[in-house]
Protein backbone atom coordinates (compact mmCIF):
# COMPACT_ATOMS: atom_id res chain seq x y z
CA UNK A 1 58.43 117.30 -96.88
CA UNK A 2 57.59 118.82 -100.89
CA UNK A 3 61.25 119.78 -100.63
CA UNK A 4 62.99 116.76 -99.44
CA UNK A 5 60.59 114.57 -102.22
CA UNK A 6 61.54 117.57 -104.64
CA UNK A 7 65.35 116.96 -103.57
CA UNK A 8 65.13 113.36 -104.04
CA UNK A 9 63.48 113.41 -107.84
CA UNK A 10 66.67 115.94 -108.52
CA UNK A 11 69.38 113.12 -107.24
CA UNK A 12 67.51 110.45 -109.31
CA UNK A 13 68.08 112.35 -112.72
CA UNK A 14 71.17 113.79 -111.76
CA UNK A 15 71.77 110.14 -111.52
CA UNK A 16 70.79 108.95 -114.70
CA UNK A 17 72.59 111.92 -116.17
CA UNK A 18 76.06 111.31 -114.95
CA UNK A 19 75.47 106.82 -115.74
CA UNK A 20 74.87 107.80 -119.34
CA UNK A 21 77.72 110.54 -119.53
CA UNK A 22 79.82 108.07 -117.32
CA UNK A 23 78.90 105.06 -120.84
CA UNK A 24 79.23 107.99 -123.42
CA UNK A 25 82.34 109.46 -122.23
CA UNK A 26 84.02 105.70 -122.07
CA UNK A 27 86.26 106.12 -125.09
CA UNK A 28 87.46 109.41 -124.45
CA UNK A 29 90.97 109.30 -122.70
CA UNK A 30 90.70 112.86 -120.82
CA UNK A 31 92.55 112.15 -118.25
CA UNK A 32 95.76 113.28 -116.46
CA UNK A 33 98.84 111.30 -115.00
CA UNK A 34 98.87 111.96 -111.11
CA UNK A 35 102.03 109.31 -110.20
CA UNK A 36 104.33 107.93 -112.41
CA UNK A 37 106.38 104.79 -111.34
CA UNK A 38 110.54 105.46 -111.73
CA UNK A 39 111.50 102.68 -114.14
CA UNK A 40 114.98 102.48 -116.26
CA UNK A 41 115.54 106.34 -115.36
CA UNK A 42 112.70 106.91 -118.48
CA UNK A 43 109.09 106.65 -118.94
CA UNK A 44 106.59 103.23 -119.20
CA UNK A 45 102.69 103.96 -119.61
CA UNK A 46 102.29 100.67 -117.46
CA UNK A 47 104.04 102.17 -114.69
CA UNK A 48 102.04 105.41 -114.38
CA UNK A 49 98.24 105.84 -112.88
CA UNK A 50 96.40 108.16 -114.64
CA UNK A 51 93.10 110.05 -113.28
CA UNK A 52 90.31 109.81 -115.73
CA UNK A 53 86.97 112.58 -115.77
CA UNK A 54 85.29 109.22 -115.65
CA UNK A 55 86.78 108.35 -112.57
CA UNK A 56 85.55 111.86 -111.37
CA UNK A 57 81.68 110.98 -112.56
CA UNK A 58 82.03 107.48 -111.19
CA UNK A 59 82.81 109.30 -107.83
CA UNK A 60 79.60 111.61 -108.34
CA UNK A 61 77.88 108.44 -108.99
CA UNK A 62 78.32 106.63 -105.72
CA UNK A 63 77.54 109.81 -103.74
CA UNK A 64 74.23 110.38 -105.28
CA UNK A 65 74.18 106.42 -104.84
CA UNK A 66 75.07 106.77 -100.87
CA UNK A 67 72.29 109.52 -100.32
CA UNK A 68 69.87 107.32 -102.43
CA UNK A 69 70.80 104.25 -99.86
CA UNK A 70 70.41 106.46 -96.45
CA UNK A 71 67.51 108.47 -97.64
CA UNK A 72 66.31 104.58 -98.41
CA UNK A 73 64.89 104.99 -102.21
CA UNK A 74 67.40 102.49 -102.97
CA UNK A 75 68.28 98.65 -101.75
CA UNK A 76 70.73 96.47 -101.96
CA UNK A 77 69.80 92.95 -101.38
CA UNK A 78 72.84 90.68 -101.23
CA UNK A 79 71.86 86.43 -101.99
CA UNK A 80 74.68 84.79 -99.81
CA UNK A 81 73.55 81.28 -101.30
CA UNK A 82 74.64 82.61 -105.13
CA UNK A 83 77.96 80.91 -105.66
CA UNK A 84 79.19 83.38 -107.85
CA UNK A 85 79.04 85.77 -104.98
CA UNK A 86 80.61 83.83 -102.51
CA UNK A 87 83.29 83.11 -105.25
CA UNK A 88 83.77 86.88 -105.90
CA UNK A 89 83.96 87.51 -102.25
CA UNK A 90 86.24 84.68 -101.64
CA UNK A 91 88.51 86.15 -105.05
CA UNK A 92 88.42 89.94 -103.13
CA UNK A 93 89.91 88.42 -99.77
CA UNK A 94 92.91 86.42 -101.36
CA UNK A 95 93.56 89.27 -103.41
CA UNK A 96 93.96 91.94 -100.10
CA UNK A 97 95.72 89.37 -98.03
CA UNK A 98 98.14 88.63 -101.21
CA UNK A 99 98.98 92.42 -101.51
CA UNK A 100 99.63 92.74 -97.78
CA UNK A 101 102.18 89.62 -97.91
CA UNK A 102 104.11 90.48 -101.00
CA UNK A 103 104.01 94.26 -99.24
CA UNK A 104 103.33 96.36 -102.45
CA UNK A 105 103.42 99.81 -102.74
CA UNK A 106 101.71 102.90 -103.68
CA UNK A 107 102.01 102.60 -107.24
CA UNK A 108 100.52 99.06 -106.02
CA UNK A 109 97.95 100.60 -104.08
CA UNK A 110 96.51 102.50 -106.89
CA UNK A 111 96.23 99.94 -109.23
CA UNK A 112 94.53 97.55 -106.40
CA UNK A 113 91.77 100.56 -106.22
CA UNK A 114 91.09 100.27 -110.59
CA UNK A 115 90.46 96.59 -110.49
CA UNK A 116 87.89 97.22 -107.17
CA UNK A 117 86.76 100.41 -109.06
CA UNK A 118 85.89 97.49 -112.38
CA UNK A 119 83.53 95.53 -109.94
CA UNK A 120 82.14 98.51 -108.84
CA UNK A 121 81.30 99.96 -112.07
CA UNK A 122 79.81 95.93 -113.10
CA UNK A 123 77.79 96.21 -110.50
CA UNK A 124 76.09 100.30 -111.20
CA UNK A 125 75.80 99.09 -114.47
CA UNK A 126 73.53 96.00 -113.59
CA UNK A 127 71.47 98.39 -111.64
CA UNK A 128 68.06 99.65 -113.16
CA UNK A 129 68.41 103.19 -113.39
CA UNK A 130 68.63 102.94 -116.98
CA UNK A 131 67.05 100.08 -118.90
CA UNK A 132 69.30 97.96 -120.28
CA UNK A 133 68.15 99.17 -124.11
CA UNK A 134 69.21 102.67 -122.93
CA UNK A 135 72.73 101.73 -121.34
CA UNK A 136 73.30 99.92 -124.89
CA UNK A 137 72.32 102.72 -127.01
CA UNK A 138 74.41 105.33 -125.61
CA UNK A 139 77.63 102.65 -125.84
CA UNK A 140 76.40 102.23 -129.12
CA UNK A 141 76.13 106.26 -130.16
CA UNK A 142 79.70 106.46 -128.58
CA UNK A 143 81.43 104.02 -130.41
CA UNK A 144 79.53 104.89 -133.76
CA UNK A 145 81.46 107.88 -133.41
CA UNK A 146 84.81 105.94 -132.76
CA UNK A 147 84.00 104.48 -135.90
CA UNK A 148 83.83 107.75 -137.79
CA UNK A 149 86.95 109.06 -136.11
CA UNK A 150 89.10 106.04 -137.10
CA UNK A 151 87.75 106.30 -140.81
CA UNK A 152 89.13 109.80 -140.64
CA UNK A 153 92.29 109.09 -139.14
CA UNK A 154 92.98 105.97 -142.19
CA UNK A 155 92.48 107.91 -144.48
CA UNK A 156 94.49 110.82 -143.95
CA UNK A 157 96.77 108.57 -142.18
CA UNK A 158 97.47 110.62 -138.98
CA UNK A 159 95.14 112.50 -135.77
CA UNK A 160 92.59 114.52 -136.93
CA UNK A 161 93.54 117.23 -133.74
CA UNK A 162 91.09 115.86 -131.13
CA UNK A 163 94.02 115.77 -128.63
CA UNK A 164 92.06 117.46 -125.89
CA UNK A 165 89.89 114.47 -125.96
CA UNK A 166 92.33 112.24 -125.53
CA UNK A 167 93.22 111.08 -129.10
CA UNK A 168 96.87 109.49 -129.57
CA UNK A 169 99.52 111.35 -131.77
CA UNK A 170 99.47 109.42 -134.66
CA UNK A 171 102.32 109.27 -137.90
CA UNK A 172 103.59 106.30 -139.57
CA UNK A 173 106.94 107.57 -139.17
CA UNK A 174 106.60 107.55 -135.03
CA UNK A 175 108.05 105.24 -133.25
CA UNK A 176 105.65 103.87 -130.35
CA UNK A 177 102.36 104.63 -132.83
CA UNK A 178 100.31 100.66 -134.26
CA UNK A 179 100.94 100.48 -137.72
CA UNK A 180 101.37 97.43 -140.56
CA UNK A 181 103.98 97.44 -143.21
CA UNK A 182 102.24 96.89 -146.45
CA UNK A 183 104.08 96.68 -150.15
CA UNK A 184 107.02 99.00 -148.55
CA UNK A 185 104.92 101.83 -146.64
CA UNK A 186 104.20 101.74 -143.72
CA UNK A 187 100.26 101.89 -142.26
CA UNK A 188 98.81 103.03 -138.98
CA UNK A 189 96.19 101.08 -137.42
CA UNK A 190 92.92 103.34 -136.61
CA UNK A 191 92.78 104.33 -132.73
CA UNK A 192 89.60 105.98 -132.20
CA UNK A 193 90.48 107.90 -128.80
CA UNK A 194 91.17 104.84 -127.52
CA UNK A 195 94.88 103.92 -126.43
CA UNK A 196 95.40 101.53 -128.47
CA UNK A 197 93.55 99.91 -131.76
CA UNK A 198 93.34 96.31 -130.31
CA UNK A 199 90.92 98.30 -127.66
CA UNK A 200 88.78 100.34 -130.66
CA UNK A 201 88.46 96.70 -131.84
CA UNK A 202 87.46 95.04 -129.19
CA UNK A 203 84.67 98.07 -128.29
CA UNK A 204 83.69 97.47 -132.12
CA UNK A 205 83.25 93.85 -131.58
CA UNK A 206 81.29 94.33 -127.86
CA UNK A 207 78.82 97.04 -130.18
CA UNK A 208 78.19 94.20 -132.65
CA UNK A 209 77.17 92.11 -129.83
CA UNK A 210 74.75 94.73 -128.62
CA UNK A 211 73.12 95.67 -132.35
CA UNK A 212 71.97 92.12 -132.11
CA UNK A 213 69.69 92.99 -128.96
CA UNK A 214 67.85 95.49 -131.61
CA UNK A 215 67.47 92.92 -134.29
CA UNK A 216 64.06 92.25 -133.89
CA UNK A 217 62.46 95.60 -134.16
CA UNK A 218 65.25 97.30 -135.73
CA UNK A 219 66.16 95.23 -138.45
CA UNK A 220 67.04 97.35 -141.25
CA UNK A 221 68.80 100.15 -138.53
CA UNK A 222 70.45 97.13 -137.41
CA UNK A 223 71.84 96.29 -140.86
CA UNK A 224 73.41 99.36 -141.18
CA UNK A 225 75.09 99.71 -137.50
CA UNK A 226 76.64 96.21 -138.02
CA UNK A 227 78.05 97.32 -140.73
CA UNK A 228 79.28 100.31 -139.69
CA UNK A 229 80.67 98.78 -136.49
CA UNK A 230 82.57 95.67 -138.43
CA UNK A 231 84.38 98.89 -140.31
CA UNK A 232 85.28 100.24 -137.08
CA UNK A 233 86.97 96.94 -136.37
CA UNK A 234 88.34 96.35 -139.48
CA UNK A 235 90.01 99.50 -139.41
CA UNK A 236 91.21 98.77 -135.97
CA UNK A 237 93.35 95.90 -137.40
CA UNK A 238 93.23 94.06 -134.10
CA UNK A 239 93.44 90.33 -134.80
CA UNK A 240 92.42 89.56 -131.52
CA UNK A 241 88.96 90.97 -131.86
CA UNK A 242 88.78 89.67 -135.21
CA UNK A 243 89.51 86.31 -134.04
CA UNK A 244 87.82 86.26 -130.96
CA UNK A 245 84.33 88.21 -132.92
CA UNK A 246 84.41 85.13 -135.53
CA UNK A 247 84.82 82.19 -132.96
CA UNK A 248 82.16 83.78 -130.28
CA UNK A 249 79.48 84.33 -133.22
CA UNK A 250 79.84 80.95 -134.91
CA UNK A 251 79.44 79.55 -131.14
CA UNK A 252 76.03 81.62 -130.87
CA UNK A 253 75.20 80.26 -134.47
CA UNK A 254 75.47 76.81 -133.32
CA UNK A 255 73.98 77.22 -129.86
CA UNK A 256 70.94 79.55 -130.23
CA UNK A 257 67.47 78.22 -130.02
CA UNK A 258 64.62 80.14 -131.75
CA UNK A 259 61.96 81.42 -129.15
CA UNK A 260 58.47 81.55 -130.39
CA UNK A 261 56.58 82.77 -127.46
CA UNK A 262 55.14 82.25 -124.01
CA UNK A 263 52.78 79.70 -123.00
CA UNK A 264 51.60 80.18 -119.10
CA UNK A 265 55.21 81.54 -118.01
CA UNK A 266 56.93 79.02 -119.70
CA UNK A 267 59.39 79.59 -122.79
CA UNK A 268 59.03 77.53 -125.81
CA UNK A 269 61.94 76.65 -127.29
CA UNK A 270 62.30 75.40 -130.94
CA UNK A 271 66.00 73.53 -132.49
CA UNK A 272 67.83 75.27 -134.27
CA UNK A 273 67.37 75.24 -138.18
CA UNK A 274 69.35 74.40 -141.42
CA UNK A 275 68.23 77.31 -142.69
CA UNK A 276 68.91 79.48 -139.62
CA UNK A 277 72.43 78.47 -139.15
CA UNK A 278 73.41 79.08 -142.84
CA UNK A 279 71.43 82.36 -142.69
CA UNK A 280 72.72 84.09 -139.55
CA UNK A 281 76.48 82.79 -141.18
CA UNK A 282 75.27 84.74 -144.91
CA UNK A 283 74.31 87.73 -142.58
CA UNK A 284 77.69 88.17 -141.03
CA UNK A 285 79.87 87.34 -143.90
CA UNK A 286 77.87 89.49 -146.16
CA UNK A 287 78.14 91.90 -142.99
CA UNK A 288 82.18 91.64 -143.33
CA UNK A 289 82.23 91.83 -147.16
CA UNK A 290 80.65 95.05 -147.40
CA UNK A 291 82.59 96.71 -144.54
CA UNK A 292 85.77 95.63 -146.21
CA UNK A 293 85.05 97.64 -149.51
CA UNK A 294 85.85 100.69 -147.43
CA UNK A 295 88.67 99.96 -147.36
CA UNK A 296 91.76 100.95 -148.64
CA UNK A 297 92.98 98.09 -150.16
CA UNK A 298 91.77 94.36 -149.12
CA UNK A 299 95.37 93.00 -149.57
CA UNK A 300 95.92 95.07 -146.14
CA UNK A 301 93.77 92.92 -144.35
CA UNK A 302 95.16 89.57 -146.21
CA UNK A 303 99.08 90.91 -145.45
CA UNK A 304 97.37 91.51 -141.62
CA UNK A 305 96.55 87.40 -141.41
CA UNK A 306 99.16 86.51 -143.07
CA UNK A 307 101.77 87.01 -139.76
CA UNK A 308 104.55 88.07 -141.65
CA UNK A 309 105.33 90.47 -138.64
CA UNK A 310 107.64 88.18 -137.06
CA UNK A 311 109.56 90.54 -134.49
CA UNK A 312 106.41 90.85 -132.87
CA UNK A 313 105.79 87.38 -132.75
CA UNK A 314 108.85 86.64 -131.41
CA UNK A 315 108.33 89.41 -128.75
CA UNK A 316 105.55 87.84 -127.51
CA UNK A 317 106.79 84.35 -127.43
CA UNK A 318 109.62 85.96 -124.93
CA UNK A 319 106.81 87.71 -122.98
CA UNK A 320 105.16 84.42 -122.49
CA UNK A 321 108.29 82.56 -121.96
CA UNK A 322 108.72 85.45 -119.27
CA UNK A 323 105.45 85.13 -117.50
CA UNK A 324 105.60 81.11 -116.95
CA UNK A 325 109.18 81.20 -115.81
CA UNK A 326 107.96 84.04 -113.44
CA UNK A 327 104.92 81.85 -112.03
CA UNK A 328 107.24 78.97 -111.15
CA UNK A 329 109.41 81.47 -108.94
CA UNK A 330 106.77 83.64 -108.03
CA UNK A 331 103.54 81.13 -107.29
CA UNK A 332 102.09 83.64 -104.46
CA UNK A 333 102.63 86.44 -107.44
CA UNK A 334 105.41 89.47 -107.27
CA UNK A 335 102.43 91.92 -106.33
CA UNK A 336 100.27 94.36 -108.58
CA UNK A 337 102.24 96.66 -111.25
CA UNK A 338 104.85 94.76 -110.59
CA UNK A 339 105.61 92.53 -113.82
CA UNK A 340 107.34 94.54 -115.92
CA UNK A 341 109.86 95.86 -113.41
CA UNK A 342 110.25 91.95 -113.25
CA UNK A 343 110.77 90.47 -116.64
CA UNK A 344 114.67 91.68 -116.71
CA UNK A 345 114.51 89.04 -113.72
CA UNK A 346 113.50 85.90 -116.20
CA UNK A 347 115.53 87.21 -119.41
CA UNK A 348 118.57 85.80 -120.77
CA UNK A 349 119.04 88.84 -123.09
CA UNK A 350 119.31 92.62 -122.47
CA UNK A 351 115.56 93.63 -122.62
CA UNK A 352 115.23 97.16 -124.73
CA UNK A 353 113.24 99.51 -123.16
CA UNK A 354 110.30 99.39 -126.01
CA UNK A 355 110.37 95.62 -124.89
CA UNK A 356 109.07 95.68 -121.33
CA UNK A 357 105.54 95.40 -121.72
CA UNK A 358 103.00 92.96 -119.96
CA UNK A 359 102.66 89.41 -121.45
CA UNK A 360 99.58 89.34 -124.22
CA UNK A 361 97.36 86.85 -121.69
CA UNK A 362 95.15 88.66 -118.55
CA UNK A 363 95.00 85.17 -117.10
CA UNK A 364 98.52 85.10 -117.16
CA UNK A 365 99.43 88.72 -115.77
CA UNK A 366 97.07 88.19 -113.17
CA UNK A 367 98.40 85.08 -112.01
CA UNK A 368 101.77 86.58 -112.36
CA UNK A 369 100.88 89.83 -110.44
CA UNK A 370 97.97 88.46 -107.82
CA UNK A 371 99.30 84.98 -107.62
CA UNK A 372 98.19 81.34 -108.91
CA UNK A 373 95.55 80.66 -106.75
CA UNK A 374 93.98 84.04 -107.71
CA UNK A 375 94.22 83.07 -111.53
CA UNK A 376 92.80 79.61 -110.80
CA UNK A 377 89.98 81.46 -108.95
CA UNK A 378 88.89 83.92 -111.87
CA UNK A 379 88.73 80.61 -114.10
CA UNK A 380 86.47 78.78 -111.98
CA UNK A 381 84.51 82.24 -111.85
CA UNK A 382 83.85 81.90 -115.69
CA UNK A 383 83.48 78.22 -116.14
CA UNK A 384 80.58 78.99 -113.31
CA UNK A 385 79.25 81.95 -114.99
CA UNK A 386 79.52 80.28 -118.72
CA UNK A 387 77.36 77.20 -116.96
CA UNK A 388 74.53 79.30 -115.74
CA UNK A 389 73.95 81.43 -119.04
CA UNK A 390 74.09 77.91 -120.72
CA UNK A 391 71.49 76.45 -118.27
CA UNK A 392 69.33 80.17 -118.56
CA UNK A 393 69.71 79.26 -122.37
CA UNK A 394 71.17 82.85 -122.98
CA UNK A 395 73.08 82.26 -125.53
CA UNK A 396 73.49 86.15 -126.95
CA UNK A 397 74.96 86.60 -123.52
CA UNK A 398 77.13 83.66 -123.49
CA UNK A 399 78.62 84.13 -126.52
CA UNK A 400 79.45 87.62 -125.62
CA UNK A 401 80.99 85.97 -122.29
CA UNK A 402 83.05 83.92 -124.37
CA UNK A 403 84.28 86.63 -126.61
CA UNK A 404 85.83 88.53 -123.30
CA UNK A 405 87.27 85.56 -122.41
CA UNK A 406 88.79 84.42 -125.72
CA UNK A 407 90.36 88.12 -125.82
CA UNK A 408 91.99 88.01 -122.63
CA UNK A 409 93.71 84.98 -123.36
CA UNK A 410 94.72 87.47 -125.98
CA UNK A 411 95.89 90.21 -124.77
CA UNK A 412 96.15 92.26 -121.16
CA UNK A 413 93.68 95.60 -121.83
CA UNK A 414 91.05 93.76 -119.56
CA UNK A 415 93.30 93.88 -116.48
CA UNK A 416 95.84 96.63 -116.85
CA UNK A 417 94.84 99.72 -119.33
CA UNK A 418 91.89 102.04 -118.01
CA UNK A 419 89.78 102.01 -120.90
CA UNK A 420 89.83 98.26 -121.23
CA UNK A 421 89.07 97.59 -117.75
CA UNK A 422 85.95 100.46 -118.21
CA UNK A 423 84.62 97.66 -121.31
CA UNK A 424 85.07 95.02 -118.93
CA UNK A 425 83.16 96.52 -116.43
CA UNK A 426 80.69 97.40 -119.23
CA UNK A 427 80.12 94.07 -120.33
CA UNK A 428 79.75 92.27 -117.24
CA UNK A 429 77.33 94.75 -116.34
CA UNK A 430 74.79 93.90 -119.03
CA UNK A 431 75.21 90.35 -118.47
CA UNK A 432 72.89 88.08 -116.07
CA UNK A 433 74.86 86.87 -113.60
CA UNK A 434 74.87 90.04 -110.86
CA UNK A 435 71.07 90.33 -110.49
CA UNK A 436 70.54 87.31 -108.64
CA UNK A 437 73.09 88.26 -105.76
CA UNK A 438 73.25 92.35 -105.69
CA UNK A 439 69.86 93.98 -106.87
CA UNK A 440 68.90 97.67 -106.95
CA UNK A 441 65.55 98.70 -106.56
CA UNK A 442 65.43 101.47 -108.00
CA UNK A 443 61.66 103.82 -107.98
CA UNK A 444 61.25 105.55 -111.32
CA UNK A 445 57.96 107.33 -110.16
């Protein structure tokens, strides 16, 4: 009996342990490629399925979660009246009977088992085996040292040798590698060990969002990881986050009620202020200011805004062009993975091979991919998840919510690359909407 309650302490740290390397380990790209899709007789990274050492921690995860569930020290309770369950059940059964009519295949397979492996991860994450505080401060630790790692990489303009951890092979003179052309020379973009900078961005952005849950009793730490973390993005370059940081926070500026206390269980909410609105704005711009002073020159960021890049513009204008032509044909969808094998299909021109890539909108590759009704169905998923924060008056996690979604109408790392299906995953987690419908009870003693 001492060794079975012995055993059972050991699975729930061993737990803990692997959640928090599983968050920490999130921007690393160790990984390997285990199939690679033929395509054009060459290579496309969105044609090849990769395994991650997360993936090999998330599988340690759910066993220690299985033995937890039989050896009953953990409970799931499922609310079959929440409608965001029944929506998310109703999503996962048109999405299995839509692969199994359009017949994919293994390539197909494996990408079916990431975007089951994202709901998975939402829903360890909105378990309570580490606070929610704790699960923020080790994404925050992480990316802090993103941050440093892209500094290091803009200013010598290049990788700093962290290969083994997954870092990108970066040289302005690559082809393949993000970079800006600025007064005749030619810029890369800071990665991180992310995949892409759009990605360190939008991880940036997503740590902003969590500083302010430390405002209040970390106010002059909190100062300084804002900062920090809006140098991360600017170094990033990604317009998307940029765009989609600055709309989302001016949304939670104008929404977000001051709470003064408790009185007998009930929350007592004040308007919001002049004075608050104009000083939460100060905060962020003076926030942005100072960030951009490390930088190498502000004219980069002014030549960034100033879409002079028109070839990629005009690339994805023809991706778009691509995707809607491809939902009129294709209104069931062509099957997961299987867009960019497809956009030859809807091209007048001779597509290079640099040019197949998915089209810069989630919504849109998943309709594309999964089919309209699927689409349709993640949209009325958000509009009811965006209504309940509203009536819960949560606006920090609303905003956040509407960040994510402004982004994917953005761009596709939400629903097709690894590491930004992992911040998906992330995100959700922390956000209010789960609990209600899948709880775990988890015993700390």
């Amino acid at each position: 009996m001492q060794n079975n309650f012995v055993y059972l302490i050991e699975a729930k740290k061993v737990l803990k342990l692997a959640l928090m390397m599983f968050l920490f380990l999130l921007p690393f790209q160790i990984s390997d490629i285990i199939y690679q899709k033929p395509f054009l007789g060459g290579f496309s990274p969105y044609l090849t399925f990769s395994l991650y050492i997360n993936d090999v921690i998330f599988g340690v995860i759910l066993i220690l979660f299985g033995i937890l569930w039989i050896k009953e020290e953990l409970f799931l309770n499922f609310d079959r009246q929440n409608v965001l369950f029944n929506l998310i059940v109703f999503l996962i059964l048109i999405v299995v009977v839509q692969s199994l009519l359009v017949r994919i295949d293994f390539f197909g397979v494996l990408k079916l088992s990431r975007l089951f492996e994202i709901l998975l991860v939402m829903l360890v994450l909105n378990s309570n085996i580490l606070s929610k505080n704790e699960k923020r401060a080790v994404y925050l630790i992480t990316i802090a040292i993103q941050v440093l790692i892209g500094l290091l990489q803009f200013t010598t303009q290049g990788s700093i040798g962290l290969r083994v951890l997954g870092e990108s092979l970066l040289n302005p003179a690559m082809t393949g590698v993000a970079k800006l052309d600025f007064l005749q020379e030619k810029l890369i973009r800071s990665y991180g060990t992310f995949p892409h900078p759009n990605i360190f961005g939008g991880s940036c952005a997503v740590a902003v969002f969590f500083v302010m849950q430390f405002w209040r009793e970390h106010k002059f730490w909190s100062l300084l990881l804002m900062a920090w973390f809006f140098l991360g993005l600017i170094l990033s370059m990604s317009r998307s986050a940029m765009i989609a940081l600055s709309i989302s926070l001016i949304i939670y500026t104008l929404l977000r009620k001051k709470i003064d206390g408790e009185a007998g269980g009930r929350v007592i909410v004040k308007p919001i202020s002049k004075w608050y609105f104009s000083w939460k704005i100060l905060l962020c711009g003076l926030l942005l200011a100072g960030s951009v002073l490390f930088v190498k020159n502000f004219q980069i960021i002014q030549e960034r805004f100033a879409f002079r890049d028109l070839a990629t513009i005009t690339e994805r204008v023809e991706q778009l062009n691509i995707s809607l032509e491809m939902i009129k044909k294709y209104i069931f969808g062509v099957g997961i993975g299987n867009f960019v094998p497809k956009m030859q299909e809807f091209s007048d021109q001779a597509l290079e091979p640099w040019q197949f890539q998915p089209v810069h909108n989630s919504f849109l590759l998943l309709s594309n991919e999964l089919g309209v009704l699927a689409g349709i169905l993640v949209l009325v998923i958000f509009i009811v998840a965006v209504r309940k924060l509203y009536q819960q008056n949560n606006f920090w996690a609303l905003s956040l919510l509407l960040f994510i979604f402004i982004i994917a109408n953005l761009d596709h790392y939400f629903y097709d690359i690894y590491s930004g299906q992992m911040l998906l995953a992330v995100v959700l987690g922390q956000l209010p909407l789960l609990t209600p419908f899948i709880k775990y009870l988890f015993d700390k003693a």
